[in-house]
C-alpha atoms as a PDB file:
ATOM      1  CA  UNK A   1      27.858  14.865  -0.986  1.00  0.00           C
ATOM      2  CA  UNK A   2      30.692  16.197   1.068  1.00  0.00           C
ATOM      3  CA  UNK A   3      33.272  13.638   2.162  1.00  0.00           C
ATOM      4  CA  UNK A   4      32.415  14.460   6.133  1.00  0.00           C
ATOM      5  CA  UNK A   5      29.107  13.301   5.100  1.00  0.00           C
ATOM      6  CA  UNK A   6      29.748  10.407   3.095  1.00  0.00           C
ATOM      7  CA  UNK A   7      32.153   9.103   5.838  1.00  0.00           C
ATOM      8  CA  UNK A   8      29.445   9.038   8.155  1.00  0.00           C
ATOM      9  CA  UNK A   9      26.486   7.609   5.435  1.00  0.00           C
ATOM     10  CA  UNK A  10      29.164   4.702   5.709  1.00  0.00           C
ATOM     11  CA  UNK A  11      30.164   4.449   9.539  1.00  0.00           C
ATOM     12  CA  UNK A  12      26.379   4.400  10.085  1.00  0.00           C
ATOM     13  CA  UNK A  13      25.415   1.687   7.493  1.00  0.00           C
ATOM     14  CA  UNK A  14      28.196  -0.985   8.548  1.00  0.00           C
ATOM     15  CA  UNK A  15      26.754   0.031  12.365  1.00  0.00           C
ATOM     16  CA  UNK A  16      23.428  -0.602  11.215  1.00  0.00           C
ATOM     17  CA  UNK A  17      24.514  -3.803   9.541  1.00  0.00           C
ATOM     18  CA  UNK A  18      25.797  -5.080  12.540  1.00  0.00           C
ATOM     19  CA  UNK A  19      23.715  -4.172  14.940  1.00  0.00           C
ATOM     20  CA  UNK A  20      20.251  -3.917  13.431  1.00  0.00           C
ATOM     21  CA  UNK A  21      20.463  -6.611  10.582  1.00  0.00           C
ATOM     22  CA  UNK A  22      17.718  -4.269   8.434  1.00  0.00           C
ATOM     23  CA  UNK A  23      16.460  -6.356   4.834  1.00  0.00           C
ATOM     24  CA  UNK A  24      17.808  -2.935   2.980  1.00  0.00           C
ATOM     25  CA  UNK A  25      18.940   0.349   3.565  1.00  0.00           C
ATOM     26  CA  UNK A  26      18.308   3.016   0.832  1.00  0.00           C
ATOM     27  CA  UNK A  27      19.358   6.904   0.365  1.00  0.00           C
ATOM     28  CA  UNK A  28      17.725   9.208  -1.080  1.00  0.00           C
ATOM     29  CA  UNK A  29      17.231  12.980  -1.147  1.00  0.00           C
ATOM     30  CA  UNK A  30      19.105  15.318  -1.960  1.00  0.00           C
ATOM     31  CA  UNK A  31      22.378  13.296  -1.362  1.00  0.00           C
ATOM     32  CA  UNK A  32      21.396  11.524  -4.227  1.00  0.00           C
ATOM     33  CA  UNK A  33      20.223  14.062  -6.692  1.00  0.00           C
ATOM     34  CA  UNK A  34      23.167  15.664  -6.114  1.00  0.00           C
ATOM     35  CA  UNK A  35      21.336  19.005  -4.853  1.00  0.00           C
ATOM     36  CA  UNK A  36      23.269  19.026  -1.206  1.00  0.00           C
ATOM     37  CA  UNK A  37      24.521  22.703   0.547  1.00  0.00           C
ATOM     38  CA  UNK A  38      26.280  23.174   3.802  1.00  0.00           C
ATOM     39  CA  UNK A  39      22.260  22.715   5.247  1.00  0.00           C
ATOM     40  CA  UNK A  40      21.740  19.641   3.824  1.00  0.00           C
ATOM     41  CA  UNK A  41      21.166  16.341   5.979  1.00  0.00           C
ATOM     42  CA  UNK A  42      20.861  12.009   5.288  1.00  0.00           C
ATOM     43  CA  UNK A  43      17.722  10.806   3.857  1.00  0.00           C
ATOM     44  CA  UNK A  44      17.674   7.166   4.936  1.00  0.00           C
ATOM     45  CA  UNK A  45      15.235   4.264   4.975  1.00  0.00           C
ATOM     46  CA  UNK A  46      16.147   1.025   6.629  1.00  0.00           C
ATOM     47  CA  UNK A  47      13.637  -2.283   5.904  1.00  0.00           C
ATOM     48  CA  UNK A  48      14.036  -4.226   8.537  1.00  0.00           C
ATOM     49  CA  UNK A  49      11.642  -7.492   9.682  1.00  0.00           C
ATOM     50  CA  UNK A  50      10.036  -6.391  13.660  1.00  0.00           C
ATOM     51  CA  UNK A  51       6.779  -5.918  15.235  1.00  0.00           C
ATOM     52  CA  UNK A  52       8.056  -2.776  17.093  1.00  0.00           C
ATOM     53  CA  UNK A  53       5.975   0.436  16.743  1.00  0.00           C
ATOM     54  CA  UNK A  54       7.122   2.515  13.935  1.00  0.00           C
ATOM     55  CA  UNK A  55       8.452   5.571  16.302  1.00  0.00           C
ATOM     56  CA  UNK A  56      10.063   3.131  18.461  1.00  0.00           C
ATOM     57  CA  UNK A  57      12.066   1.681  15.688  1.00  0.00           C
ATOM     58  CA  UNK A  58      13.559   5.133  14.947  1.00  0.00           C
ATOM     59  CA  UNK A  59      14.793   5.333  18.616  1.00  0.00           C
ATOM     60  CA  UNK A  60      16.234   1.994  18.191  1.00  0.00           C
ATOM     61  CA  UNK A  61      17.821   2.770  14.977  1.00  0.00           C
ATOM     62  CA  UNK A  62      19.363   6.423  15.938  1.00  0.00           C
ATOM     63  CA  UNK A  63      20.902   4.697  19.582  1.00  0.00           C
ATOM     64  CA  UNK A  64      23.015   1.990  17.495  1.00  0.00           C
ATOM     65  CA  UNK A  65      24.023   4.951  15.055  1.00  0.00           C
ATOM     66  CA  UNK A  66      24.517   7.616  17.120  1.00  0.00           C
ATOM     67  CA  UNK A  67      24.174  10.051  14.095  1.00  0.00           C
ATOM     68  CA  UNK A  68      27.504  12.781  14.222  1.00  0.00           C
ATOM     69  CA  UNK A  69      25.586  14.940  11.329  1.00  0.00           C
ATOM     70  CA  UNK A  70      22.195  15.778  10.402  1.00  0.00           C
ATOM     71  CA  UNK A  71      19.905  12.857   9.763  1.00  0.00           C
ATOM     72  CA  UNK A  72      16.250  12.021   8.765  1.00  0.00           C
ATOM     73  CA  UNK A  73      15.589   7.890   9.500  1.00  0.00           C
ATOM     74  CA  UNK A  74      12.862   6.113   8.223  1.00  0.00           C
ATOM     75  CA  UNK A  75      12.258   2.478   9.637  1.00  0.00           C
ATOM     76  CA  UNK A  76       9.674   0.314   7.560  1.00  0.00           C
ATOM     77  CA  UNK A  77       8.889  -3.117   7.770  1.00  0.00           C
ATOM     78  CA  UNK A  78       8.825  -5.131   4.558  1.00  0.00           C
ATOM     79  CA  UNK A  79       4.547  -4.940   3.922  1.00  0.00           C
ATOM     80  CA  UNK A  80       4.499  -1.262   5.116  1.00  0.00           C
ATOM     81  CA  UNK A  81       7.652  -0.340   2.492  1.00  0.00           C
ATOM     82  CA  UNK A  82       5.610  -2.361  -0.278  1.00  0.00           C
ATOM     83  CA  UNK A  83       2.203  -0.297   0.302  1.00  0.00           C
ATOM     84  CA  UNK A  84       3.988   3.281   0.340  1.00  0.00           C
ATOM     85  CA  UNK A  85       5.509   2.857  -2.595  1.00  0.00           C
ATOM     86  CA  UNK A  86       2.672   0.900  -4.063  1.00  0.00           C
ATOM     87  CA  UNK A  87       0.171   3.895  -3.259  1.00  0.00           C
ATOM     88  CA  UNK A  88       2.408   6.307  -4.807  1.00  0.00           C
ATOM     89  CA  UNK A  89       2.871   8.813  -1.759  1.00  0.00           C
ATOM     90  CA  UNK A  90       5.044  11.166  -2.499  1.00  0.00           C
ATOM     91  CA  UNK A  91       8.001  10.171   0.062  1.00  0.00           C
ATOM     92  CA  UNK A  92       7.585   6.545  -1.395  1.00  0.00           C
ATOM     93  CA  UNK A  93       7.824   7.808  -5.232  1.00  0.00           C
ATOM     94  CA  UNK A  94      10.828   9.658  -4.500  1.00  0.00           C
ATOM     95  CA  UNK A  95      12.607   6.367  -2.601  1.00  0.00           C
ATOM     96  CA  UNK A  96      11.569   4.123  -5.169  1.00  0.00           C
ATOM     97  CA  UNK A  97      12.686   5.788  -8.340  1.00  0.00           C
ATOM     98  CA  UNK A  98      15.118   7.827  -7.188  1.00  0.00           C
ATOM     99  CA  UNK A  99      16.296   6.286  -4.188  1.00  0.00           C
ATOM    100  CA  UNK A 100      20.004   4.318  -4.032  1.00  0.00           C
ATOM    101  CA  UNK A 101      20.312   1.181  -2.189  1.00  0.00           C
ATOM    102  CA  UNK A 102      23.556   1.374   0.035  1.00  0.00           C
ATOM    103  CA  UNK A 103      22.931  -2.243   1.394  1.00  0.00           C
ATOM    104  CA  UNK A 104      20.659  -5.200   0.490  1.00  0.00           C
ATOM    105  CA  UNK A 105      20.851  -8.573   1.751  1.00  0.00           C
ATOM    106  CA  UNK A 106      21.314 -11.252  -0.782  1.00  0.00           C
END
């Protein structure tokens, strides 16, 4: 991962921290497998407790963020993370056994 990219992986976590108060926030992709180019973009889920609508959550999540690079967001609540990775979709394999959890609360 470049260091313009990792500097923003880390402005947008302590924003999300903050401001959002997500259960966990995990990378994954290609920023973890180490397969990134110049075309390569964030791959982040955020667990978060809410009864807002899943594509709401994502606008909620990119306006505290305010993303300065290229950036797929994922916004699960704790059940719905459980059952995607439980069912073995592919997306949900590839966060759970691959994925890298940036922040966790304790």
């Amino acid at each position: 991962m470049t260091d313009m990219l990792n500097q923003e992986l880390h402005r947008m976590v302590s924003a999300l921290q903050t401001h959002y108060h997500p259960i966990k926030i995990i990378l994954f992709g290609s920023s973890v497998t180490g397969r990134t180019d110049q075309n390569s973009d964030l791959d982040l889920v955020v667990i978060k407790e809410t009864n807002t609508r899943f594509y709401d959550r994502i606008g909620e999540v990119l306006r505290i963020i305010r993303p300065r690079e290229a950036v797929d967001i994922l916004v699960y609540t704790p059940e719905e993370y459980a059952r995607l990775t439980r069912e073995s979709w592919f997306v949900g394999e590839e966060i759970a056994k691959k994925g890298k959890v940036l922040y966790a609360v304790s």
